[in-house]
PDB file of N, CA and C in Angstrom:
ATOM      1  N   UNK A   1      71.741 116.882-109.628  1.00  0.00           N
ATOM      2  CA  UNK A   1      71.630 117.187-111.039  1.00  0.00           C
ATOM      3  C   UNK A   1      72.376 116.130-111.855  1.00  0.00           C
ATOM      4  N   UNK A   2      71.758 115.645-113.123  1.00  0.00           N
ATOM      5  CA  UNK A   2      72.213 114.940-113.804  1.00  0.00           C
ATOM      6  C   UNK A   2      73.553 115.417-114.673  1.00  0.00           C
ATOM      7  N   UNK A   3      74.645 114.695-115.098  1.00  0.00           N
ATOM      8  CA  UNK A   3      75.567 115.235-115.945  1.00  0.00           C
ATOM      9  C   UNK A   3      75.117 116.529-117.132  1.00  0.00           C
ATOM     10  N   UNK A   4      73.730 115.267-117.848  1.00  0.00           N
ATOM     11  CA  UNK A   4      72.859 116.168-118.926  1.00  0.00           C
ATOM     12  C   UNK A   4      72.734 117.765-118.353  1.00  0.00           C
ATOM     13  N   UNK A   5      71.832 117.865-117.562  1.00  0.00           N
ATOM     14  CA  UNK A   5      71.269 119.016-117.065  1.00  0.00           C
ATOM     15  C   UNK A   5      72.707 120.005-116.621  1.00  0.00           C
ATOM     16  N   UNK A   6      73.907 119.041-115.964  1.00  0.00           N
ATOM     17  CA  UNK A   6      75.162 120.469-115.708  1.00  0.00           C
ATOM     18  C   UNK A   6      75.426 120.633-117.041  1.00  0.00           C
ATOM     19  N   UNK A   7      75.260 119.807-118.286  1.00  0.00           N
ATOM     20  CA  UNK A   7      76.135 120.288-119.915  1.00  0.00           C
ATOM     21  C   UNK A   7      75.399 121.158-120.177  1.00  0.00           C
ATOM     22  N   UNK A   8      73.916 121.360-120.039  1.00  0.00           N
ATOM     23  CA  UNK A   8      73.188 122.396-120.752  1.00  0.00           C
ATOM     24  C   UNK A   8      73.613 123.555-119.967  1.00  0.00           C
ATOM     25  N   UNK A   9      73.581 123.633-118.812  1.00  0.00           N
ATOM     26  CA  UNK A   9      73.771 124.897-117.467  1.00  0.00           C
ATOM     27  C   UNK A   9      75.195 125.399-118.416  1.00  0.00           C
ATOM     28  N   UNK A  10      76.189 124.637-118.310  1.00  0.00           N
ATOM     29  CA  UNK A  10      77.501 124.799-118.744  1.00  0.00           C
ATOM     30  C   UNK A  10      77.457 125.528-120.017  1.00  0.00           C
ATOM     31  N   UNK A  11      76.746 124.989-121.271  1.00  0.00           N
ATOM     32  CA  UNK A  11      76.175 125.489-122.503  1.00  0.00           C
ATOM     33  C   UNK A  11      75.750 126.516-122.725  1.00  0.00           C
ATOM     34  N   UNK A  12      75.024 126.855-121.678  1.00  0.00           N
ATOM     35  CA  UNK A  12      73.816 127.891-121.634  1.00  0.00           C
ATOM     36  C   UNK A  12      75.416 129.046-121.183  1.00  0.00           C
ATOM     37  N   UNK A  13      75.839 129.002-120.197  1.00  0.00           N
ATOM     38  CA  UNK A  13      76.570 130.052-119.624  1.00  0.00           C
ATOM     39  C   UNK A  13      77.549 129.853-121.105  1.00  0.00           C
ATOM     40  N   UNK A  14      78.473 129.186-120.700  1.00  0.00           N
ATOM     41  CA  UNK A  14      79.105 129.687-122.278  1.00  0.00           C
ATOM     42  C   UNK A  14      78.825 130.729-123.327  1.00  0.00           C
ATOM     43  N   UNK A  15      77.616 130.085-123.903  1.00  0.00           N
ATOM     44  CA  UNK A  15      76.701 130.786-124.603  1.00  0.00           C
ATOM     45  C   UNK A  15      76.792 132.530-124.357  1.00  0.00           C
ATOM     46  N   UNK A  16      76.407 132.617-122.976  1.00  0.00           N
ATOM     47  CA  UNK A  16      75.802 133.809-122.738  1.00  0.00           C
ATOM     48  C   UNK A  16      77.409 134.984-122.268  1.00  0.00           C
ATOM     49  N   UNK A  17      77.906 134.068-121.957  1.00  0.00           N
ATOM     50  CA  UNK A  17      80.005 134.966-122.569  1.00  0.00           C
ATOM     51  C   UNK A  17      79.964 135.121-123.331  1.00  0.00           C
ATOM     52  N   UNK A  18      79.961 133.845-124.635  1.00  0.00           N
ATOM     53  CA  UNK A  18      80.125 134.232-126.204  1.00  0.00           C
ATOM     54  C   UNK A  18      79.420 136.068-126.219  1.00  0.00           C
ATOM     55  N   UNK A  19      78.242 135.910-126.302  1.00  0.00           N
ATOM     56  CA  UNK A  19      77.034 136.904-126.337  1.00  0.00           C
ATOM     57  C   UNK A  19      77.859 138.034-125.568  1.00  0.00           C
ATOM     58  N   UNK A  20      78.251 138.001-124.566  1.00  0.00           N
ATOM     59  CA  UNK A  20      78.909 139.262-123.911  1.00  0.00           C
ATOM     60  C   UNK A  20      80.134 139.601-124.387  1.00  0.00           C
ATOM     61  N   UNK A  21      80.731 138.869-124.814  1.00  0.00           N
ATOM     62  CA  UNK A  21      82.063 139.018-125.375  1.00  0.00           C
ATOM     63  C   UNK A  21      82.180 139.840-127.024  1.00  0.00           C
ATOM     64  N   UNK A  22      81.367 138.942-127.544  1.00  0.00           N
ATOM     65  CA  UNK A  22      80.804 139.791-128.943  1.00  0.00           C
ATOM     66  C   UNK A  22      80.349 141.472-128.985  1.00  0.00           C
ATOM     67  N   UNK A  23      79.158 141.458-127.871  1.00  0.00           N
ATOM     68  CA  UNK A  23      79.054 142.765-127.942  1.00  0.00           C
ATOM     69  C   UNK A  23      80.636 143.736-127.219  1.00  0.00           C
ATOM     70  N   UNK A  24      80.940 142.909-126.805  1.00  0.00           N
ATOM     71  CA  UNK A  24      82.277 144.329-126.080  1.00  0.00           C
ATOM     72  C   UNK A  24      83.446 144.603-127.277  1.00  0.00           C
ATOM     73  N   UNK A  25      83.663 143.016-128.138  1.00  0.00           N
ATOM     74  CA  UNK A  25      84.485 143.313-129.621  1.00  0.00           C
ATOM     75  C   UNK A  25      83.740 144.189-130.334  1.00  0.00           C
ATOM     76  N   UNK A  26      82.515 144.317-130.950  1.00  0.00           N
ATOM     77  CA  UNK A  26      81.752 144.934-131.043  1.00  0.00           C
ATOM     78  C   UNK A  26      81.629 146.781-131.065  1.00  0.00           C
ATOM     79  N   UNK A  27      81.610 146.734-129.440  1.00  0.00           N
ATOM     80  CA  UNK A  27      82.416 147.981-129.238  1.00  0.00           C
ATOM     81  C   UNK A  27      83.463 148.943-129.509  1.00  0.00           C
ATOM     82  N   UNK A  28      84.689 147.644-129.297  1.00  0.00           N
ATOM     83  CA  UNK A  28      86.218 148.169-129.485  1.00  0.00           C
ATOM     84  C   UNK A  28      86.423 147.804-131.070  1.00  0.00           C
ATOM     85  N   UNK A  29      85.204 147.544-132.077  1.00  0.00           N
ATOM     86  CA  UNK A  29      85.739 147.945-133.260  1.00  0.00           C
ATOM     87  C   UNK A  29      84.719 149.220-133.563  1.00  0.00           C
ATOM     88  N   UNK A  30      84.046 149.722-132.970  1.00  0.00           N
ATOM     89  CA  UNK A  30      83.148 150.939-133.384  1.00  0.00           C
ATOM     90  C   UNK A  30      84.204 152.036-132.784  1.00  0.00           C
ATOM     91  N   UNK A  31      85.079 151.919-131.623  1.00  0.00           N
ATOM     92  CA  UNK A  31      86.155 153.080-131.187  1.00  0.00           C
ATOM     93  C   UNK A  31      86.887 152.932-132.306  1.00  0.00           C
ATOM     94  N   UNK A  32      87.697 151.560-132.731  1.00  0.00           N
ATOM     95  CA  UNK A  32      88.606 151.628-133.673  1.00  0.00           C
ATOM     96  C   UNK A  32      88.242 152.527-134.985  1.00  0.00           C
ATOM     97  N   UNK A  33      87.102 152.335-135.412  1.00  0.00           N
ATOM     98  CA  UNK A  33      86.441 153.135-136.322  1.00  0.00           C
ATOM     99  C   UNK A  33      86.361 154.588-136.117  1.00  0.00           C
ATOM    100  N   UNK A  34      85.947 154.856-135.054  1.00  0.00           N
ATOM    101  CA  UNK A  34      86.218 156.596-134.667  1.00  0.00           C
ATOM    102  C   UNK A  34      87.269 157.178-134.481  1.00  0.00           C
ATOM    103  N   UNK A  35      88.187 156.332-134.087  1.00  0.00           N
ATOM    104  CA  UNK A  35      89.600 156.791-133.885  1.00  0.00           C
ATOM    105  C   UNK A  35      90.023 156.980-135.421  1.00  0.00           C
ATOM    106  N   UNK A  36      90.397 155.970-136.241  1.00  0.00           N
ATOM    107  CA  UNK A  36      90.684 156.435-137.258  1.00  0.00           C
ATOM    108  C   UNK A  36      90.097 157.639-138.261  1.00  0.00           C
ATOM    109  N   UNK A  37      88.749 157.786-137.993  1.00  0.00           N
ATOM    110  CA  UNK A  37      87.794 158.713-138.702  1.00  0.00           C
ATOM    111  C   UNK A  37      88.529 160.255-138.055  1.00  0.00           C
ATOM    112  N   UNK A  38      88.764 160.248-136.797  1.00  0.00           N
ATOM    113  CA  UNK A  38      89.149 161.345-136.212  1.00  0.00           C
ATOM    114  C   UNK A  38      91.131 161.427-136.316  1.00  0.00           C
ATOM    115  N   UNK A  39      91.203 160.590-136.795  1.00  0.00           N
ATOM    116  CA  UNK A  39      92.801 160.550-136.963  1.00  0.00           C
ATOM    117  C   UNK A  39      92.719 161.028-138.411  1.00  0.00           C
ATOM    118  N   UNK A  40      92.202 160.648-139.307  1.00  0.00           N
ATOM    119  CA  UNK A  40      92.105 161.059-140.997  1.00  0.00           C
ATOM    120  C   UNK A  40      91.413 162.756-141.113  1.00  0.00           C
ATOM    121  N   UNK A  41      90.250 163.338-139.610  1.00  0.00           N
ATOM    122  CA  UNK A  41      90.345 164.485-139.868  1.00  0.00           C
ATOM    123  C   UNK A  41      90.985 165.595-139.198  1.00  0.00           C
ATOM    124  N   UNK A  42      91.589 164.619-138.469  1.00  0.00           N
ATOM    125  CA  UNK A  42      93.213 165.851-137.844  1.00  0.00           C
ATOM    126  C   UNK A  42      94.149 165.955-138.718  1.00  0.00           C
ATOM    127  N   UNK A  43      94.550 164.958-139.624  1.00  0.00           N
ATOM    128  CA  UNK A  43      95.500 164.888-140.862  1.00  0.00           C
ATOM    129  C   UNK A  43      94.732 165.976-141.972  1.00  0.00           C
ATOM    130  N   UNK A  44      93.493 165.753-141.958  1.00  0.00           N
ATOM    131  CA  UNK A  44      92.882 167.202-143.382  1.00  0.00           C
ATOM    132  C   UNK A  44      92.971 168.164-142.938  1.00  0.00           C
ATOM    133  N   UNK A  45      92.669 168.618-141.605  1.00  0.00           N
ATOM    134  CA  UNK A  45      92.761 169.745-141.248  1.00  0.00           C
ATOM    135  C   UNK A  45      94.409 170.111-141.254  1.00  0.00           C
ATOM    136  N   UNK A  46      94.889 169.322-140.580  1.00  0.00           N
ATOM    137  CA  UNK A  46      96.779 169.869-140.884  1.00  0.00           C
ATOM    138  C   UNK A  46      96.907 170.170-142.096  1.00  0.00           C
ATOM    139  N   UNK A  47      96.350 169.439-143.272  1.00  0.00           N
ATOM    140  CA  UNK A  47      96.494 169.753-144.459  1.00  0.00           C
ATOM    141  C   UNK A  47      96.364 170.923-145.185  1.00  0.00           C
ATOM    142  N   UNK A  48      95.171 171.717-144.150  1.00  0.00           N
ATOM    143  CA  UNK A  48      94.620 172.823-145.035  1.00  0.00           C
ATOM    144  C   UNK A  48      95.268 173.534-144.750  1.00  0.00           C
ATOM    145  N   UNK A  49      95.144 175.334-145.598  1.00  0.00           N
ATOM    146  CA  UNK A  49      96.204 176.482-145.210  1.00  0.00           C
ATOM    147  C   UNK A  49      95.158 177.237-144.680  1.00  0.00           C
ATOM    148  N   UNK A  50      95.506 178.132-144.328  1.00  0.00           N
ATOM    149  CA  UNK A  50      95.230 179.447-142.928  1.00  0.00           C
ATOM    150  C   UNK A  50      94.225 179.815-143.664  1.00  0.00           C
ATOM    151  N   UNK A  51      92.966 180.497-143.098  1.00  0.00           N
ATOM    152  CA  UNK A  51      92.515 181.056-143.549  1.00  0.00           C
ATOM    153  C   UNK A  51      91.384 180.513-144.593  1.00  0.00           C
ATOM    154  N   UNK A  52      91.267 179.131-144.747  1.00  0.00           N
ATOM    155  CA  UNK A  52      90.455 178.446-145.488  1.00  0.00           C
ATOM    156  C   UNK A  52      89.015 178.517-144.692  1.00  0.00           C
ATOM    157  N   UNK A  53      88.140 178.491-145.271  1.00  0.00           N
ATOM    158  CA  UNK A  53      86.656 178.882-144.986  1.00  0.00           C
ATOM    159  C   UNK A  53      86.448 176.770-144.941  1.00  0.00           C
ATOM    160  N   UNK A  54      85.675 176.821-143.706  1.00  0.00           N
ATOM    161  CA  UNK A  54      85.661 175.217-143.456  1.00  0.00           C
ATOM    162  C   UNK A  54      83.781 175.247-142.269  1.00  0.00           C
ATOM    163  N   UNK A  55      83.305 173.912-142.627  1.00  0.00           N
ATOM    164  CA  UNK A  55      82.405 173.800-141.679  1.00  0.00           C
ATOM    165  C   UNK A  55      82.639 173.600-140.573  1.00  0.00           C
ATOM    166  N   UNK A  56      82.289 173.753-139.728  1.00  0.00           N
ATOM    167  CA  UNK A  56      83.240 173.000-138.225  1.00  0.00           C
ATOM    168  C   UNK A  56      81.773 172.490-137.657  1.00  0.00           C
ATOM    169  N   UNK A  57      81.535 171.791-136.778  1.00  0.00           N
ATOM    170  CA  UNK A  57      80.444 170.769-136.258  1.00  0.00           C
ATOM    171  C   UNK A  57      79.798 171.604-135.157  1.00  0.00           C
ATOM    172  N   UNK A  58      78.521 171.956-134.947  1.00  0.00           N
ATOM    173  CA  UNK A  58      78.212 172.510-133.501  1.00  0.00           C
ATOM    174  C   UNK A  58      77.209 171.238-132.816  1.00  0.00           C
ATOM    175  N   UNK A  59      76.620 170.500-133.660  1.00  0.00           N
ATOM    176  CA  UNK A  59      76.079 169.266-132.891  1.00  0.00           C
ATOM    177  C   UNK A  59      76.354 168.355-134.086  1.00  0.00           C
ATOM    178  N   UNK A  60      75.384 167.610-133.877  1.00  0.00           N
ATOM    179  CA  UNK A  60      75.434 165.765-134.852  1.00  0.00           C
ATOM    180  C   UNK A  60      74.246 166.656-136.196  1.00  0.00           C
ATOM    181  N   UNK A  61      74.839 166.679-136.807  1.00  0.00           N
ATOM    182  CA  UNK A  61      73.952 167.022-138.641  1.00  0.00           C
ATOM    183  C   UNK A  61      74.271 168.728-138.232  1.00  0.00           C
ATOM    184  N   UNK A  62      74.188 169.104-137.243  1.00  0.00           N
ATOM    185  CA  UNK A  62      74.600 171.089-137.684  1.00  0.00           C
ATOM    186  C   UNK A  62      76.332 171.403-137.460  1.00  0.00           C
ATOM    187  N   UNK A  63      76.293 172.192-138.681  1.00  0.00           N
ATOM    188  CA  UNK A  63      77.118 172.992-138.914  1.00  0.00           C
ATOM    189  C   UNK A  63      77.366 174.861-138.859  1.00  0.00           C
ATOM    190  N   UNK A  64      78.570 175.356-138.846  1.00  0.00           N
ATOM    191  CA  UNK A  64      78.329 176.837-139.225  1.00  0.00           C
ATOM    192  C   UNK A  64      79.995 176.765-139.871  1.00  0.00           C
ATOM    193  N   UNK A  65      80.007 177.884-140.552  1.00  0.00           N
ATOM    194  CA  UNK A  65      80.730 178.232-141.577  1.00  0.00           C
ATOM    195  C   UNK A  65      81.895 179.035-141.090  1.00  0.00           C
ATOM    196  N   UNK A  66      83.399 178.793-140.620  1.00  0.00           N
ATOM    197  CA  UNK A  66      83.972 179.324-140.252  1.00  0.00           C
ATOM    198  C   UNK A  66      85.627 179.149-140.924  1.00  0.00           C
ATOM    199  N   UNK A  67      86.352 179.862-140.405  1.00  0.00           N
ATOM    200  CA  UNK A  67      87.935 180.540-141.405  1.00  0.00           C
ATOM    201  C   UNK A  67      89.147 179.892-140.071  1.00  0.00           C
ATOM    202  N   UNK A  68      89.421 178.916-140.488  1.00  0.00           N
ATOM    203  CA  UNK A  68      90.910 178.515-140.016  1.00  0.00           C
ATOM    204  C   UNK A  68      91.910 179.135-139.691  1.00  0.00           C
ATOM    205  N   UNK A  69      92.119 179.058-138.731  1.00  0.00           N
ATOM    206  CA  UNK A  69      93.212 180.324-138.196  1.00  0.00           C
ATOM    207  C   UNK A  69      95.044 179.609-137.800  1.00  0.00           C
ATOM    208  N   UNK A  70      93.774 178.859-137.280  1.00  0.00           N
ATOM    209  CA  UNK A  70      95.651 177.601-137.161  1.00  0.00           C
ATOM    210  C   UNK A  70      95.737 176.293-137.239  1.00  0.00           C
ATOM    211  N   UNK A  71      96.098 175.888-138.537  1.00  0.00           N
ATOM    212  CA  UNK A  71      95.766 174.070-138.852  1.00  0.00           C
ATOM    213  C   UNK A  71      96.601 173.363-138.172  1.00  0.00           C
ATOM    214  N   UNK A  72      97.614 173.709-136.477  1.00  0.00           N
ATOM    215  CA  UNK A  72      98.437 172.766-136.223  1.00  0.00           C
ATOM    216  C   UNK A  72      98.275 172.493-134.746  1.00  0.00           C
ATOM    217  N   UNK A  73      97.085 173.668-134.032  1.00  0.00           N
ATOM    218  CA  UNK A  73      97.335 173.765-132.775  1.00  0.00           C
ATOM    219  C   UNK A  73      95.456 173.610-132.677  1.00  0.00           C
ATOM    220  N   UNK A  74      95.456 172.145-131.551  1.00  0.00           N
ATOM    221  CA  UNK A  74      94.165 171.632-131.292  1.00  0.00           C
ATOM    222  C   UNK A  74      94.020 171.994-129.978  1.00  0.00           C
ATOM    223  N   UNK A  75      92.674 172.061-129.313  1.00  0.00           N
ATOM    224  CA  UNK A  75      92.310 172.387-127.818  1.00  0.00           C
ATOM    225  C   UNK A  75      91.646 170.856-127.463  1.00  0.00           C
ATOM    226  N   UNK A  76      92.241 170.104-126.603  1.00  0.00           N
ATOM    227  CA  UNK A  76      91.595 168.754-126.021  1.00  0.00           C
ATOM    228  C   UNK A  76      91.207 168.798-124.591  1.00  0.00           C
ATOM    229  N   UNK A  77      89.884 168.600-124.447  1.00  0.00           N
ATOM    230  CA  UNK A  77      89.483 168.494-123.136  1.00  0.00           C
ATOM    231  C   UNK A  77      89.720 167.702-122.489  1.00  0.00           C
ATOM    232  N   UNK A  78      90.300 167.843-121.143  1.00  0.00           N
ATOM    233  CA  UNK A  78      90.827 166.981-120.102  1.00  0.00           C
ATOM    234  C   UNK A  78      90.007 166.483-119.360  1.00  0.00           C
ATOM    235  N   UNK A  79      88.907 166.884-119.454  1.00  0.00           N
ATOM    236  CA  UNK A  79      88.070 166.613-118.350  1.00  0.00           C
ATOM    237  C   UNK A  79      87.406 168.219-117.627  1.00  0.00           C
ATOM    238  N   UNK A  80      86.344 168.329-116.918  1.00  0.00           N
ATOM    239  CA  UNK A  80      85.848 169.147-115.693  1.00  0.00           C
ATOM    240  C   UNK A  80      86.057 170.629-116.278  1.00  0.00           C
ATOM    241  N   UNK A  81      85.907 170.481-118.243  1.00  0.00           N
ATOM    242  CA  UNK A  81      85.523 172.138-118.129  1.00  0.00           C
ATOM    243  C   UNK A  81      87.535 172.200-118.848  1.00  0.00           C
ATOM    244  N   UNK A  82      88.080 171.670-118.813  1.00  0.00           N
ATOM    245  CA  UNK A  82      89.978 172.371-118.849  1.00  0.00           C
ATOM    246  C   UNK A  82      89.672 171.791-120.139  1.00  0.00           C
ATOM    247  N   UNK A  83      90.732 172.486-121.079  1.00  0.00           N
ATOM    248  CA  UNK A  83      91.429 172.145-122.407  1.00  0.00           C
ATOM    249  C   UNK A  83      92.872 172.280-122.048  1.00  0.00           C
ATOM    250  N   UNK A  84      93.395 171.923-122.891  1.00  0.00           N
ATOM    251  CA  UNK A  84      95.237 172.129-123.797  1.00  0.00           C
ATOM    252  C   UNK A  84      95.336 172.162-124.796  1.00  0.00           C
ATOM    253  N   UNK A  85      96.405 172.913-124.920  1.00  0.00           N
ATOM    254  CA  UNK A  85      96.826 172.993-126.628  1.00  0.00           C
ATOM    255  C   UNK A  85      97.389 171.666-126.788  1.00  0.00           C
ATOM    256  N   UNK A  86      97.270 171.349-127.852  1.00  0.00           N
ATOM    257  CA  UNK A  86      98.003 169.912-128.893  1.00  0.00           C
ATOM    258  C   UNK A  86      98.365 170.450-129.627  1.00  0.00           C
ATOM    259  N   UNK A  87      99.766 170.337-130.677  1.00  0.00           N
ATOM    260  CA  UNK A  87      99.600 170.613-131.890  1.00  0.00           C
ATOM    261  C   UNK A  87      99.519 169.148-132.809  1.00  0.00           C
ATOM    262  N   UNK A  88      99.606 169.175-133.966  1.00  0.00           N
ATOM    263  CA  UNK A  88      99.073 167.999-134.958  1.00  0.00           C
ATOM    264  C   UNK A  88      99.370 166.816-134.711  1.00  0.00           C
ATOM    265  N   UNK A  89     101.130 166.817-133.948  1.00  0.00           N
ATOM    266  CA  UNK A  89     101.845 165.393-133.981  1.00  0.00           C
ATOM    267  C   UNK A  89     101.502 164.822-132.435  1.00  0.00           C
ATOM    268  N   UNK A  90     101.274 165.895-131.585  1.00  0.00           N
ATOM    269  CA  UNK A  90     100.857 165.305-130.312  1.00  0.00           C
ATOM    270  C   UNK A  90      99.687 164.969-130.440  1.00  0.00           C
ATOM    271  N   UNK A  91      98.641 164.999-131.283  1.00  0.00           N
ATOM    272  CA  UNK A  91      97.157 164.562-131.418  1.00  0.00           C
ATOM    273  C   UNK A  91      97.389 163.334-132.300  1.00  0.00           C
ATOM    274  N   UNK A  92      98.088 162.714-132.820  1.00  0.00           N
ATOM    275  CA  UNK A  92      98.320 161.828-133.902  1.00  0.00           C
ATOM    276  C   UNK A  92      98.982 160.467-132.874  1.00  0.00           C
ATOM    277  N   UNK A  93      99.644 161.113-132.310  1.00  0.00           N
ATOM    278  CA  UNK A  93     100.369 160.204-130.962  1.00  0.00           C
ATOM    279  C   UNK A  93      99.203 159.734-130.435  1.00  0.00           C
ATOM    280  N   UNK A  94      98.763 160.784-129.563  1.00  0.00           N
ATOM    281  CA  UNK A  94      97.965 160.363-128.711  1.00  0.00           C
ATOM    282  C   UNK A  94      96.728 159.062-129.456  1.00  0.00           C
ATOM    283  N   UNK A  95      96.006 159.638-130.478  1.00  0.00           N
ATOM    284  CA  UNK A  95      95.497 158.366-131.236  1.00  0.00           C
ATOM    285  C   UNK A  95      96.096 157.211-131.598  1.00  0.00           C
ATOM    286  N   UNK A  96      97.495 157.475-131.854  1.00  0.00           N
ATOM    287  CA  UNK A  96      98.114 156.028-132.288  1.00  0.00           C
ATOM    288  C   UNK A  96      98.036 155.346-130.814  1.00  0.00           C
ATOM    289  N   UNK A  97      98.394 155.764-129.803  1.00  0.00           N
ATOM    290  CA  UNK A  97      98.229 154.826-128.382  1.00  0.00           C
ATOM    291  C   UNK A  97      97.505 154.759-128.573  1.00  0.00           C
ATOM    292  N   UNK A  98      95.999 155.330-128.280  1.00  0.00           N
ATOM    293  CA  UNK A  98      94.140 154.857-128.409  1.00  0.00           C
ATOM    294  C   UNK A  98      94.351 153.350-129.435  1.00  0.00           C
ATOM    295  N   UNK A  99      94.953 153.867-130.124  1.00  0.00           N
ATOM    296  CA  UNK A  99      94.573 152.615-131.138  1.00  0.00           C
ATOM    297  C   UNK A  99      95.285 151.450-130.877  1.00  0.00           C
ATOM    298  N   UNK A 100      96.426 151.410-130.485  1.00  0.00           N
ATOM    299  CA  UNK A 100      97.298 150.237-130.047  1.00  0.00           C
ATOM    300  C   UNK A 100      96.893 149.721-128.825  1.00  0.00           C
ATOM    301  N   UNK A 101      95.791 150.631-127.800  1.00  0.00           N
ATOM    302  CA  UNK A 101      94.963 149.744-127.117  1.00  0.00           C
ATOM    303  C   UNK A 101      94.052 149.195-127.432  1.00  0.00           C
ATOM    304  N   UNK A 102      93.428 149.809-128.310  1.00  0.00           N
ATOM    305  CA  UNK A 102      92.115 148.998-128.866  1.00  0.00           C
ATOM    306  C   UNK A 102      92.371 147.717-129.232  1.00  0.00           C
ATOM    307  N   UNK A 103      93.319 148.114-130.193  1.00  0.00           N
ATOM    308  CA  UNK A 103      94.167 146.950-130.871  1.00  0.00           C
ATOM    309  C   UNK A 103      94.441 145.698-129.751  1.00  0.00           C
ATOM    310  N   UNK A 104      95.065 145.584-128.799  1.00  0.00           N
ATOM    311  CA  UNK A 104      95.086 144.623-127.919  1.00  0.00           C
ATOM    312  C   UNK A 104      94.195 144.121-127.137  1.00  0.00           C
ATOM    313  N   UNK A 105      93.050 145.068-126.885  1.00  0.00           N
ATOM    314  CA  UNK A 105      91.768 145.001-126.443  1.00  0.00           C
ATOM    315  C   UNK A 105      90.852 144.002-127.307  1.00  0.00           C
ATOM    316  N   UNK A 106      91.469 144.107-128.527  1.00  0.00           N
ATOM    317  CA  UNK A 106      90.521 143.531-129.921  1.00  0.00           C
ATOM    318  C   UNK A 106      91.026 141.904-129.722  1.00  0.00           C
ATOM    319  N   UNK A 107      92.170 141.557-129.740  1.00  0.00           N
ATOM    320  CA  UNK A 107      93.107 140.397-129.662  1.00  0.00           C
ATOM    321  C   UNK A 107      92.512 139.921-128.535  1.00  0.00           C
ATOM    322  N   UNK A 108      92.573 140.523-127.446  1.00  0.00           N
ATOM    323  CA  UNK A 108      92.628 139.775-126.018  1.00  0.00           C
ATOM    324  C   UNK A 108      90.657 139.268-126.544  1.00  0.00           C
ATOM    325  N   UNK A 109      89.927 139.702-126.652  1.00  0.00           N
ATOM    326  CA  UNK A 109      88.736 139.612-126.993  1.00  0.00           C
ATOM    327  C   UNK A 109      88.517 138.470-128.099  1.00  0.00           C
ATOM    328  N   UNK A 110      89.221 138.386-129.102  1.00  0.00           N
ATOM    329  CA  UNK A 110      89.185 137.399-130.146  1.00  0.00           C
ATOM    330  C   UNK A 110      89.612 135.722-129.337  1.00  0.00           C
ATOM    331  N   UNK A 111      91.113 136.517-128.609  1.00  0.00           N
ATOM    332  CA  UNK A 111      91.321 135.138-128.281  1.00  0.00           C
ATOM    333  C   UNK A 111      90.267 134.167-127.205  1.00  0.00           C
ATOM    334  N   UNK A 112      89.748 135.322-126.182  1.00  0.00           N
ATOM    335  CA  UNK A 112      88.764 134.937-125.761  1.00  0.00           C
ATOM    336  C   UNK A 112      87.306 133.642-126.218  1.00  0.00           C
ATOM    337  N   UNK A 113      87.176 134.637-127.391  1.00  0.00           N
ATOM    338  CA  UNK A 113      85.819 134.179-127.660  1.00  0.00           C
ATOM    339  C   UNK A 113      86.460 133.011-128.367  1.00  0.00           C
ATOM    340  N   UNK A 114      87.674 132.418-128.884  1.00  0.00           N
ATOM    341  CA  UNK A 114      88.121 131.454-129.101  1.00  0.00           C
ATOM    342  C   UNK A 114      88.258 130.453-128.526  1.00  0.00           C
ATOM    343  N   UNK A 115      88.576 130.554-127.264  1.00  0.00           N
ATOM    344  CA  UNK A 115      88.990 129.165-126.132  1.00  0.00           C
ATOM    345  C   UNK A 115      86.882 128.983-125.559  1.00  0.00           C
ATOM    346  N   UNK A 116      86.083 130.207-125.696  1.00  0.00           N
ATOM    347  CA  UNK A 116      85.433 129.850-125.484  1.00  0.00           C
ATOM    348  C   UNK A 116      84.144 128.883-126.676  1.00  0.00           C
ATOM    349  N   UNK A 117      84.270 129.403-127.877  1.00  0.00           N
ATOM    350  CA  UNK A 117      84.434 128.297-129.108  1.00  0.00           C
ATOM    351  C   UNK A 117      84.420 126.907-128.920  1.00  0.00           C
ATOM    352  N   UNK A 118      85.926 127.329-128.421  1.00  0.00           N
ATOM    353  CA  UNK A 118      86.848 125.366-128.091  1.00  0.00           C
ATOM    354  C   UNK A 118      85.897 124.663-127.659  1.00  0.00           C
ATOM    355  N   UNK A 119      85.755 125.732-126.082  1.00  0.00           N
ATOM    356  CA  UNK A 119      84.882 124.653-125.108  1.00  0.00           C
ATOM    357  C   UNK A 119      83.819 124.364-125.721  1.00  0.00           C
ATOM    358  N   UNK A 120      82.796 125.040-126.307  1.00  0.00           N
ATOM    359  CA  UNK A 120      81.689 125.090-126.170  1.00  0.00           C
ATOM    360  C   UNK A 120      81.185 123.698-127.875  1.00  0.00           C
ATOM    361  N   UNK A 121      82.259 123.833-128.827  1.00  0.00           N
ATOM    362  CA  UNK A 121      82.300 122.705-129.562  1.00  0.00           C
ATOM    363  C   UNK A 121      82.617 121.027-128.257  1.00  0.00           C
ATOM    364  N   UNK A 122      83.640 121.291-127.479  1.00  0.00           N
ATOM    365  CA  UNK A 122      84.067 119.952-126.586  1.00  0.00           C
ATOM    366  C   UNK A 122      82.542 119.396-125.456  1.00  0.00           C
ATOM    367  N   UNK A 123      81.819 120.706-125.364  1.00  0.00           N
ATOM    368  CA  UNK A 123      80.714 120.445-124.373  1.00  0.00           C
ATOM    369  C   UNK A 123      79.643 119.622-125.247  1.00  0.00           C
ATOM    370  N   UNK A 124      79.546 119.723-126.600  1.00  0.00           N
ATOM    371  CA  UNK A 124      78.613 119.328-127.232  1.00  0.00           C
ATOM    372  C   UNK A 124      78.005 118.135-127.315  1.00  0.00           C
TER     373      UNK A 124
END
């Protein structure tokens, strides 16, 4: 193989990291996005008082109409069918870690697609 023909091979793969790399940042900013969406409605719900009449979600677009009984104590599934109680600040925790991985997940990913940038301007 000619030099030419390994720069394009070289190019081409590059390329196709960039492309993989994008979609996985991609990703870990659509979690970052849910995390916070679900961090802002564990904070409203703490907010509200007892007894407030609220929608609660039974799928994606349905709702039913139900009365708050305790704005501080959440049920999180563990997995295989189990829940636990949380109350507000242990659910707020637990998202702030989610997010401080994402968060490094996001970095390690940026810097990535950076050195691969570098190269892929030096291959040109």
């Amino acid at each position: 193989m000619t030099n030419s023909t390994m720069d394009q091979i070289d190019t081409q793969m590059v390329n196709q990291q960039i492309t993989q790399l994008e979609q996985q940042l991609e990703s870990v900013n659509e979690n970052i996005t849910n995390i916070k969406s679900i961090k802002d409605a564990i904070i409203q719900i703490g907010n509200t008082k007892k007894d407030t009449e609220i929608l609660s979600p039974v799928s994606n677009g349905i709702f039913i109409k139900t009365k708050l009984i305790d704005s501080d104590l959440f049920l999180v599934n563990t997995g295989d069918g189990t829940t636990v109680e949380k109350n507000k600040e242990e659910i707020l925790k637990i998202l702030d870690d989610q997010m401080v991985q994402m968060n490094d997940i996001e970095l390690e990913l940026i810097n990535n697609l950076n050195k691969l940038n570098i190269r892929l301007g030096k291959s040109n």
